[in-house]
PDB file of N, CA and C in Angstrom:
ATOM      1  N   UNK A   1     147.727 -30.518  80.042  1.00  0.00           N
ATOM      2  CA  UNK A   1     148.457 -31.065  78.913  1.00  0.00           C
ATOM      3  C   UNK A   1     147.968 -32.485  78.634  1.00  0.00           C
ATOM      4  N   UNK A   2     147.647 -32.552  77.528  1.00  0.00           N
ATOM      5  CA  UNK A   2     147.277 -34.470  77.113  1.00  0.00           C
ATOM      6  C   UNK A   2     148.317 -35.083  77.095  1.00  0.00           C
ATOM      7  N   UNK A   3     148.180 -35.998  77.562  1.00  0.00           N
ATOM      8  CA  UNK A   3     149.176 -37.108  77.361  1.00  0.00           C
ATOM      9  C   UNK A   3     148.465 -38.361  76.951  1.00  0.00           C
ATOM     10  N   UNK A   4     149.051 -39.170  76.609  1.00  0.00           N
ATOM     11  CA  UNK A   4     148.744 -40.973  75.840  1.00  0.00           C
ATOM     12  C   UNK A   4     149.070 -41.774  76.452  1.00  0.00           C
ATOM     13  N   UNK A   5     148.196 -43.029  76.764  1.00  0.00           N
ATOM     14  CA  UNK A   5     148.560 -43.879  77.414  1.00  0.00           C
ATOM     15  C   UNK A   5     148.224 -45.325  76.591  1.00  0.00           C
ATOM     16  N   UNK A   6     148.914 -46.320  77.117  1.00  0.00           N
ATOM     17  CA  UNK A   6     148.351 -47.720  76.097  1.00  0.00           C
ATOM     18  C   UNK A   6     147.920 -48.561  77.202  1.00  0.00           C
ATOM     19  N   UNK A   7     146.530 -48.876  76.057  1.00  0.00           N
ATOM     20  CA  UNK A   7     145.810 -50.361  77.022  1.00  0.00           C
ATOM     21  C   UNK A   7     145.991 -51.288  76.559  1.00  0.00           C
ATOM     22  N   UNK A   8     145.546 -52.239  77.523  1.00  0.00           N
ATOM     23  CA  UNK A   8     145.832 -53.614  76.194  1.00  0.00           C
ATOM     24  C   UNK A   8     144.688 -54.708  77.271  1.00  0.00           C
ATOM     25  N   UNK A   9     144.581 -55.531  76.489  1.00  0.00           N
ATOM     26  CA  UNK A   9     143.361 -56.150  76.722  1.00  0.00           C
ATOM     27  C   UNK A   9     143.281 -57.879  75.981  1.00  0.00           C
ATOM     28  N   UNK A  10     143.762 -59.276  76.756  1.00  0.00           N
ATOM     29  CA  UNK A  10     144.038 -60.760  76.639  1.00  0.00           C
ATOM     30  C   UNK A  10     142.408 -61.398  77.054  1.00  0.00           C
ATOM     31  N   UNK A  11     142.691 -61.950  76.976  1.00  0.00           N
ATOM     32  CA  UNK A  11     141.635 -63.204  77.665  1.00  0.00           C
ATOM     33  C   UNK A  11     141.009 -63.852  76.451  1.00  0.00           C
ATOM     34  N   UNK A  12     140.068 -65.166  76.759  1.00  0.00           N
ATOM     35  CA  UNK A  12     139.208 -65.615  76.033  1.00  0.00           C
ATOM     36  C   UNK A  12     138.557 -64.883  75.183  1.00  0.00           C
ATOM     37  N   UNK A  13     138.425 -65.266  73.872  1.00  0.00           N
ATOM     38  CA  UNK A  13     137.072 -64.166  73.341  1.00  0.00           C
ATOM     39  C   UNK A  13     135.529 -64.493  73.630  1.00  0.00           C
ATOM     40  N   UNK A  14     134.692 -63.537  73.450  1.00  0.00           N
ATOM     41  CA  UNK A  14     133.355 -63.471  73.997  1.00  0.00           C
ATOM     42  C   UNK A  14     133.078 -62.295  73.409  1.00  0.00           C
ATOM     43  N   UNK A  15     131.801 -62.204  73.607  1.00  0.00           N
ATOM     44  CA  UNK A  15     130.771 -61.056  72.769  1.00  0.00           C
ATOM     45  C   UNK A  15     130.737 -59.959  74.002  1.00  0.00           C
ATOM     46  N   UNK A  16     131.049 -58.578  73.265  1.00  0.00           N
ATOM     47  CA  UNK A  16     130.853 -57.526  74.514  1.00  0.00           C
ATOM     48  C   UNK A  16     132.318 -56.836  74.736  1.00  0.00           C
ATOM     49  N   UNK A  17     133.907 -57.643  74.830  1.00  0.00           N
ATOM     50  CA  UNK A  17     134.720 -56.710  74.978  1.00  0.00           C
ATOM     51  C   UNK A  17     134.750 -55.659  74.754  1.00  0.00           C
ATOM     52  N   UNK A  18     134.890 -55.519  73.417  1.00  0.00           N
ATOM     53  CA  UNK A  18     135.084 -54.209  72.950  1.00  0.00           C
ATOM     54  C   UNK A  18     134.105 -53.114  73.384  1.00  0.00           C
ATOM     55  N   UNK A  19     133.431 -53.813  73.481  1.00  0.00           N
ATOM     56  CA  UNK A  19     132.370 -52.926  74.170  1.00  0.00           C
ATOM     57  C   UNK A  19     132.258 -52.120  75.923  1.00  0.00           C
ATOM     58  N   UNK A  20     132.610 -52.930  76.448  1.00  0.00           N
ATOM     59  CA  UNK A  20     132.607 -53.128  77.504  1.00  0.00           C
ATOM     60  C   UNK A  20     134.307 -51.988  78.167  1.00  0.00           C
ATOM     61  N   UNK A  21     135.206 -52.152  77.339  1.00  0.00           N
ATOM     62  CA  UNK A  21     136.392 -51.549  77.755  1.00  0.00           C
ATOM     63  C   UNK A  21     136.278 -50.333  76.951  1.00  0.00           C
ATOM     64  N   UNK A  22     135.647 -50.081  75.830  1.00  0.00           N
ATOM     65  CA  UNK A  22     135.435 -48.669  75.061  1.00  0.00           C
ATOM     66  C   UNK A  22     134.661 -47.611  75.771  1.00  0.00           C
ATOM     67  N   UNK A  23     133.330 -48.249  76.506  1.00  0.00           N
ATOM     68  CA  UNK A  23     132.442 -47.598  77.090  1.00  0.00           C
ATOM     69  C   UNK A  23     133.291 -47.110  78.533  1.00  0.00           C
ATOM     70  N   UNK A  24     134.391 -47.544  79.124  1.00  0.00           N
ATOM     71  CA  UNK A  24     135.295 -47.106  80.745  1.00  0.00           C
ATOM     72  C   UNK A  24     135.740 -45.879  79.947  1.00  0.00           C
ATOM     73  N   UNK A  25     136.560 -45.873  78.572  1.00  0.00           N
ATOM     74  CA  UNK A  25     137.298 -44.969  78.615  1.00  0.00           C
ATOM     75  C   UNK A  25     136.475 -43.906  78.344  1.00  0.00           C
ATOM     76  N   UNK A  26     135.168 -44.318  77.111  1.00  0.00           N
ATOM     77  CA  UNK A  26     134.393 -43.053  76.999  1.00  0.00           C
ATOM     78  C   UNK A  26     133.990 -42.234  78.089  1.00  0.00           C
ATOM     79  N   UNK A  27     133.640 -43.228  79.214  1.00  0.00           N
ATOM     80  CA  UNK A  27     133.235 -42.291  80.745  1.00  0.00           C
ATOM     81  C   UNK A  27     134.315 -41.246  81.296  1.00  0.00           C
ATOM     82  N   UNK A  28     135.352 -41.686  80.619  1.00  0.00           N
ATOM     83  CA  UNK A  28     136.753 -40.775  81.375  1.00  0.00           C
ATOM     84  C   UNK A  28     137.158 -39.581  80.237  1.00  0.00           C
ATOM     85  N   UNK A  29     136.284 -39.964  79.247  1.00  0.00           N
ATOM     86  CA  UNK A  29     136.332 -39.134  78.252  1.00  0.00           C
ATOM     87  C   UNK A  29     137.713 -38.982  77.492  1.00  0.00           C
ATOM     88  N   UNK A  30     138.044 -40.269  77.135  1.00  0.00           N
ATOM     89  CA  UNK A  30     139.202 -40.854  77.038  1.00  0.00           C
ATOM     90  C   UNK A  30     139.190 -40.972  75.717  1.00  0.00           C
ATOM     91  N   UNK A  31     140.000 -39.949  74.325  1.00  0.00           N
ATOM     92  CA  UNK A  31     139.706 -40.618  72.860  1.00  0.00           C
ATOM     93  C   UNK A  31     140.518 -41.640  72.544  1.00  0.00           C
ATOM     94  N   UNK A  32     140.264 -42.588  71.920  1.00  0.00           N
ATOM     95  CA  UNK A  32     141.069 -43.451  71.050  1.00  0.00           C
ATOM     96  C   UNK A  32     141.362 -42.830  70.068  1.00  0.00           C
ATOM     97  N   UNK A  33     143.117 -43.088  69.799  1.00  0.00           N
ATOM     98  CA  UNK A  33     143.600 -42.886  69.114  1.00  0.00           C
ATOM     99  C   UNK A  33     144.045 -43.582  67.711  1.00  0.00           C
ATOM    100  N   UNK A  34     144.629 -45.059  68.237  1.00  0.00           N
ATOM    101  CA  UNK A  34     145.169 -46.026  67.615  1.00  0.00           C
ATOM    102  C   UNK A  34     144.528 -47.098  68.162  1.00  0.00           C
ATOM    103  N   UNK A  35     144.029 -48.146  67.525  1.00  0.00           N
ATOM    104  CA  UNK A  35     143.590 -49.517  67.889  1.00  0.00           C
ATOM    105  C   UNK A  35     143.851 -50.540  66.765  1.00  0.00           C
ATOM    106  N   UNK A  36     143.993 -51.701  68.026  1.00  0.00           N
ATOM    107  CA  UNK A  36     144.517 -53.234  66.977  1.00  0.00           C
ATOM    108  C   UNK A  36     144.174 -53.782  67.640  1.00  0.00           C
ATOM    109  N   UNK A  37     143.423 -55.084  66.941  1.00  0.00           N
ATOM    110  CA  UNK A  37     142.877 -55.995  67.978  1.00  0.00           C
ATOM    111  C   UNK A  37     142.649 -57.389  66.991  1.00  0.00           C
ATOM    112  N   UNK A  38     142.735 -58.679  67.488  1.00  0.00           N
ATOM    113  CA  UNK A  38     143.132 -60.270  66.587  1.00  0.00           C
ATOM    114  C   UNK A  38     142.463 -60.752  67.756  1.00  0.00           C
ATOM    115  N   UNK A  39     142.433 -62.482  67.519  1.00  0.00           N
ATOM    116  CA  UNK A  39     142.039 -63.046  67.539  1.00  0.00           C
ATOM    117  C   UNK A  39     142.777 -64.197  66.870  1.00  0.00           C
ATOM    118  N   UNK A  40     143.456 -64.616  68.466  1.00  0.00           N
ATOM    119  CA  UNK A  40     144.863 -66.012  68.369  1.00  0.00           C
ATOM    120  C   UNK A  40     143.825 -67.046  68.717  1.00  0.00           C
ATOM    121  N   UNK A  41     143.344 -67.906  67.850  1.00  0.00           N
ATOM    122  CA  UNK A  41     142.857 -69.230  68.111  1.00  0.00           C
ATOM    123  C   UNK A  41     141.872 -68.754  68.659  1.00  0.00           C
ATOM    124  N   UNK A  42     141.188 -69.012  70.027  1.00  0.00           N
ATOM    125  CA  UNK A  42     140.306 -68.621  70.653  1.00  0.00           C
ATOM    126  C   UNK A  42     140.639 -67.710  71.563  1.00  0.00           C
ATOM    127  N   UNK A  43     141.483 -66.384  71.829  1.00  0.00           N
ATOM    128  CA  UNK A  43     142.162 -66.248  72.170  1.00  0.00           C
ATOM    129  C   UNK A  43     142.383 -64.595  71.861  1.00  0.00           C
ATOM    130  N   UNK A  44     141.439 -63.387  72.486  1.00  0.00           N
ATOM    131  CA  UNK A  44     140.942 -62.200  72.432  1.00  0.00           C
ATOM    132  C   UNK A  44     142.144 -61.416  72.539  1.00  0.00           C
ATOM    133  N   UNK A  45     143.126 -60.422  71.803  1.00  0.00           N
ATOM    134  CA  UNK A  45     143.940 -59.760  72.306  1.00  0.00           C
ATOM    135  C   UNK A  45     143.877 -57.971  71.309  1.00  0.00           C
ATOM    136  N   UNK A  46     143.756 -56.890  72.371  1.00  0.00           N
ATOM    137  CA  UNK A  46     143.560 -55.362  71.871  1.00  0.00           C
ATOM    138  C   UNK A  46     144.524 -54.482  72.664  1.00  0.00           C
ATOM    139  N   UNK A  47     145.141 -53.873  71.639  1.00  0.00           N
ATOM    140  CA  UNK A  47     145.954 -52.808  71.742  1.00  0.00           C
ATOM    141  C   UNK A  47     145.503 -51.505  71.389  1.00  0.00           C
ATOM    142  N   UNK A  48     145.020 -50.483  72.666  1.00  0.00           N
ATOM    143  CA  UNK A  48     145.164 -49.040  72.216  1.00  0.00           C
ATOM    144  C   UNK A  48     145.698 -48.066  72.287  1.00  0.00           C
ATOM    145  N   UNK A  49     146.070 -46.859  72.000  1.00  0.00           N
ATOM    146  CA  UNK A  49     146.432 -46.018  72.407  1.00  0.00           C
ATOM    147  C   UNK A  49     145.068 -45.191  72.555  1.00  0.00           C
ATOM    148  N   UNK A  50     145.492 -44.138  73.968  1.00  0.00           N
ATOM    149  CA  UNK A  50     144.134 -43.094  73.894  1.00  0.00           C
ATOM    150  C   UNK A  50     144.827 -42.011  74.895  1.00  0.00           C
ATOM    151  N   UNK A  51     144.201 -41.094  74.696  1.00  0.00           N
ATOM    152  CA  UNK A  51     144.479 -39.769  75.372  1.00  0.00           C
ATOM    153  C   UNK A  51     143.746 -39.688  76.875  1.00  0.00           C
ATOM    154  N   UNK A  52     144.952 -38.956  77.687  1.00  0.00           N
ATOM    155  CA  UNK A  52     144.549 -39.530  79.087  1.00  0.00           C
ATOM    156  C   UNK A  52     144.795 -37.692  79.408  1.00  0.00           C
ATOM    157  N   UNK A  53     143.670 -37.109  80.023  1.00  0.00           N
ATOM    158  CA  UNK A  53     143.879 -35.342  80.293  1.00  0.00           C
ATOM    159  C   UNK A  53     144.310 -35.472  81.775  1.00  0.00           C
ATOM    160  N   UNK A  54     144.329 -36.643  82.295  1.00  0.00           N
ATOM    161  CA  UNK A  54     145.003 -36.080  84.125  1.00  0.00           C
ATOM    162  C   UNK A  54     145.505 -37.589  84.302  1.00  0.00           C
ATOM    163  N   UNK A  55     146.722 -37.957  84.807  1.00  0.00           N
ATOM    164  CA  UNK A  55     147.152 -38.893  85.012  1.00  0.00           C
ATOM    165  C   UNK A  55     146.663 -39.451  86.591  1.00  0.00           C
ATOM    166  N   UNK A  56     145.888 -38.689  86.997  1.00  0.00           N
ATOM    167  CA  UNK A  56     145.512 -39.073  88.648  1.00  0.00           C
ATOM    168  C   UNK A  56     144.140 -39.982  88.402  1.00  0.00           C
ATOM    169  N   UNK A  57     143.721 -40.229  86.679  1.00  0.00           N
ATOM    170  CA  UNK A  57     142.395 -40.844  86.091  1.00  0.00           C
ATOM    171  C   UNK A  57     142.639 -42.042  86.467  1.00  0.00           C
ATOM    172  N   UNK A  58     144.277 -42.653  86.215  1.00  0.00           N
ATOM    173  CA  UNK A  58     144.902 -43.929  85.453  1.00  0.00           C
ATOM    174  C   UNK A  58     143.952 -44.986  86.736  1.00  0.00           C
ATOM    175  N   UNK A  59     143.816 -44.154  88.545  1.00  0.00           N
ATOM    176  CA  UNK A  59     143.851 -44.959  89.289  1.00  0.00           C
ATOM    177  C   UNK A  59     142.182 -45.418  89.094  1.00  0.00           C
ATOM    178  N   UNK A  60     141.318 -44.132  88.890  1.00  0.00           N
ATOM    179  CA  UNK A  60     139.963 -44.837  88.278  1.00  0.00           C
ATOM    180  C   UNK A  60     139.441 -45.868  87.347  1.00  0.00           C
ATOM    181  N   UNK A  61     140.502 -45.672  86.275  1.00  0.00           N
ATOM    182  CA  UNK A  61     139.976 -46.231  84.952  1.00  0.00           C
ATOM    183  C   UNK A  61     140.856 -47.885  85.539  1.00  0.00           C
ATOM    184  N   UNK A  62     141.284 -47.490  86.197  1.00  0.00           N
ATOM    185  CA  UNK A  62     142.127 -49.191  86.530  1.00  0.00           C
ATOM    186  C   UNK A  62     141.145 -49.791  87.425  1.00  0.00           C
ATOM    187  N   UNK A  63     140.305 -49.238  88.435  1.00  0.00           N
ATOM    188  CA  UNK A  63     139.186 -49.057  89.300  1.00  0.00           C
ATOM    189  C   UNK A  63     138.172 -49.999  88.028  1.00  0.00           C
ATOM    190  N   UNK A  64     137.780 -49.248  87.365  1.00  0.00           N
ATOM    191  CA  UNK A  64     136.416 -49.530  86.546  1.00  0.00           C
ATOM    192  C   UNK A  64     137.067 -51.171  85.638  1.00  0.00           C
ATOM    193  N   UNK A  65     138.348 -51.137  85.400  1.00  0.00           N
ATOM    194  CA  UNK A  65     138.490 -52.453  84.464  1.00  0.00           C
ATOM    195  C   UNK A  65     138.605 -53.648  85.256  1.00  0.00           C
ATOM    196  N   UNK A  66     138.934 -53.292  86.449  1.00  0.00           N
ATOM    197  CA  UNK A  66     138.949 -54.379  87.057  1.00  0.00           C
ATOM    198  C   UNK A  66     137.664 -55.272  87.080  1.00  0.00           C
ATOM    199  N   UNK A  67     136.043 -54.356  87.291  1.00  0.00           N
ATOM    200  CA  UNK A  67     135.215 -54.930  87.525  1.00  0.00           C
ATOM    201  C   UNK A  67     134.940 -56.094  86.268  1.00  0.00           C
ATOM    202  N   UNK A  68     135.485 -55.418  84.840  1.00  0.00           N
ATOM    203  CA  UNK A  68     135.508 -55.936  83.655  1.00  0.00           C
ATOM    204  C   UNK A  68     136.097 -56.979  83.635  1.00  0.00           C
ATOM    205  N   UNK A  69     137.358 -57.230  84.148  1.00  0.00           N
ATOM    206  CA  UNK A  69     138.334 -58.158  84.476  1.00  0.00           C
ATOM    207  C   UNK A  69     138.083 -59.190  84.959  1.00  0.00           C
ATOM    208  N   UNK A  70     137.084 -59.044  86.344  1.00  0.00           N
ATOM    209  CA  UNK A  70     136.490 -60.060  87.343  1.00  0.00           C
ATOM    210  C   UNK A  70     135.055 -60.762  86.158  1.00  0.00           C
ATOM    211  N   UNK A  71     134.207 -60.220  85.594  1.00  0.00           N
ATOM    212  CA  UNK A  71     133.608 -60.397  85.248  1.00  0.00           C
ATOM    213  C   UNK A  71     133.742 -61.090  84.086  1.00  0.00           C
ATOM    214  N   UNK A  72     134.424 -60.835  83.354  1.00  0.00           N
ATOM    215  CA  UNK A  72     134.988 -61.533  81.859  1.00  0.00           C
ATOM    216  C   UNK A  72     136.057 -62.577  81.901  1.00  0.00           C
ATOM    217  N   UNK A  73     136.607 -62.549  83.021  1.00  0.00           N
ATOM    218  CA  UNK A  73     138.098 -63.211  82.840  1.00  0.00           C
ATOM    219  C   UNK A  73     138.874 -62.906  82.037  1.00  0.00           C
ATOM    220  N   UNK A  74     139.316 -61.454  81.881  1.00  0.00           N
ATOM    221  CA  UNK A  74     140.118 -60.675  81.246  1.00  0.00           C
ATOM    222  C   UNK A  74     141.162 -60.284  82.060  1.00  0.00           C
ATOM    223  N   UNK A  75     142.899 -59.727  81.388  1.00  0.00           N
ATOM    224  CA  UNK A  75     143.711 -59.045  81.950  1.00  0.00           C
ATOM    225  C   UNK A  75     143.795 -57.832  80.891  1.00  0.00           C
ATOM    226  N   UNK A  76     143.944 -56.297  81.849  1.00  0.00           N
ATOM    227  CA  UNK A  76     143.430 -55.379  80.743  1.00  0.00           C
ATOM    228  C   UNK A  76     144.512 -54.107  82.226  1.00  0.00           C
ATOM    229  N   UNK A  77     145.089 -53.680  80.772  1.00  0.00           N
ATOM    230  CA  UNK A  77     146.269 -52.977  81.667  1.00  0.00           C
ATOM    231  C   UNK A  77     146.255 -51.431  80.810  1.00  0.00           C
ATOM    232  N   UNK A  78     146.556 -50.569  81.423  1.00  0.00           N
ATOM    233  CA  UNK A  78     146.447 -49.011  81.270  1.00  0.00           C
ATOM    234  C   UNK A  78     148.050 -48.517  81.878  1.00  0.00           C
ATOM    235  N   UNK A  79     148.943 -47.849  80.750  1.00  0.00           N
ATOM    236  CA  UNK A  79     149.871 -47.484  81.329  1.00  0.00           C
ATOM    237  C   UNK A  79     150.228 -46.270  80.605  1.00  0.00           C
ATOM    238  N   UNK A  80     150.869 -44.976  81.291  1.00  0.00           N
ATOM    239  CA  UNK A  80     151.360 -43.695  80.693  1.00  0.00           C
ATOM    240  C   UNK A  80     152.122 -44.143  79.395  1.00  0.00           C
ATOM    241  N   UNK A  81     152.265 -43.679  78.058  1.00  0.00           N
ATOM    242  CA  UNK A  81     152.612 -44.290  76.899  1.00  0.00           C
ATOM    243  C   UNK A  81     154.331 -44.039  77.335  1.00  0.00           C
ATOM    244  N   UNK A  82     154.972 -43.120  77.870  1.00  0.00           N
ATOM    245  CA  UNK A  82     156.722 -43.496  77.905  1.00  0.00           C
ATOM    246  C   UNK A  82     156.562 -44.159  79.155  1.00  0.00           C
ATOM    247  N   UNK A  83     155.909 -44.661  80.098  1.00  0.00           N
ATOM    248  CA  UNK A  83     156.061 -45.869  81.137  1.00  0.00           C
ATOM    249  C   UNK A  83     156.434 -47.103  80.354  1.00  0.00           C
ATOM    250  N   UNK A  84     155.027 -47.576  79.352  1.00  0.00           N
ATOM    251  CA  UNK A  84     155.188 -48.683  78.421  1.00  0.00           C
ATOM    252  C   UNK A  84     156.301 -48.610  77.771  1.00  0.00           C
ATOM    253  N   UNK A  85     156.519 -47.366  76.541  1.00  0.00           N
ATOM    254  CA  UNK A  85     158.060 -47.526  76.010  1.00  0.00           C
ATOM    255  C   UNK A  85     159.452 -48.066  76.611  1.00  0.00           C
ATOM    256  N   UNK A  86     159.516 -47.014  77.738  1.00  0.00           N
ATOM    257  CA  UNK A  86     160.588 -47.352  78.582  1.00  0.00           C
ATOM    258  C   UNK A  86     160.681 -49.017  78.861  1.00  0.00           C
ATOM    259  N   UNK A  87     159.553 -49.610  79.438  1.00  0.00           N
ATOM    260  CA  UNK A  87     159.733 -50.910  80.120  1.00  0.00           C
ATOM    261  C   UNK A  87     159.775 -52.096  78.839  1.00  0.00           C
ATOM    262  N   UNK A  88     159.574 -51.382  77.285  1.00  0.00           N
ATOM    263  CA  UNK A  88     159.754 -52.504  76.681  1.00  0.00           C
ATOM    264  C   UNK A  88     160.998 -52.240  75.649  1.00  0.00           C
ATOM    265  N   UNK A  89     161.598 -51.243  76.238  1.00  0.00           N
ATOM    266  CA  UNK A  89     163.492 -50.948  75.489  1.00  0.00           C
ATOM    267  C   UNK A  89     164.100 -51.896  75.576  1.00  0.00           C
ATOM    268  N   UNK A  90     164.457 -52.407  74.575  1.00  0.00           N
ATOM    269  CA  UNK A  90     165.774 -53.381  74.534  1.00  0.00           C
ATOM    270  C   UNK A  90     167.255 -52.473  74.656  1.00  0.00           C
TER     271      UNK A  90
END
């Protein structure tokens, strides 16, 4: 069964994000669904949604962003889409 999950993706801007976090999910064979992404001052921030086929992926693809993370000075988070809902209910 597919399910959806949302990423999201802060840090400095620099040349390559998008790139760089599109190409993890393509490896997981991960589609994007929905994307938004700005640019606060200097100041990189992306929201996606994408389709996740086994939730036992979440621990890889969190695996692979990290290296992105260390490398960029990025924070870049992957969560089941009713995990996120739930935790941002008022």
């Amino acid at each position: 069964m597919q399910k959806r999950a949302v990423v999201t993706v802060v840090g400095k801007d620099q040349v390559g994000i998008i790139a760089r976090v599109t190409n993890v999910l393509a490896d997981f064979n991960m589609n994007i669904h929905d994307i938004s992404q700005t640019i606060l001052q200097d100041y990189f921030t992306m929201m996606m949604i994408v389709d996740i086929a086994e939730q036992n992926q979440l621990e890889h693809v969190l695996a692979a962003f990290e290296t992105i993370e260390d490398e960029m000075n990025l924070r870049i988070s992957i969560q089941l889409e009713d995990v996120f809902q739930a935790m941002h209910r008022i």
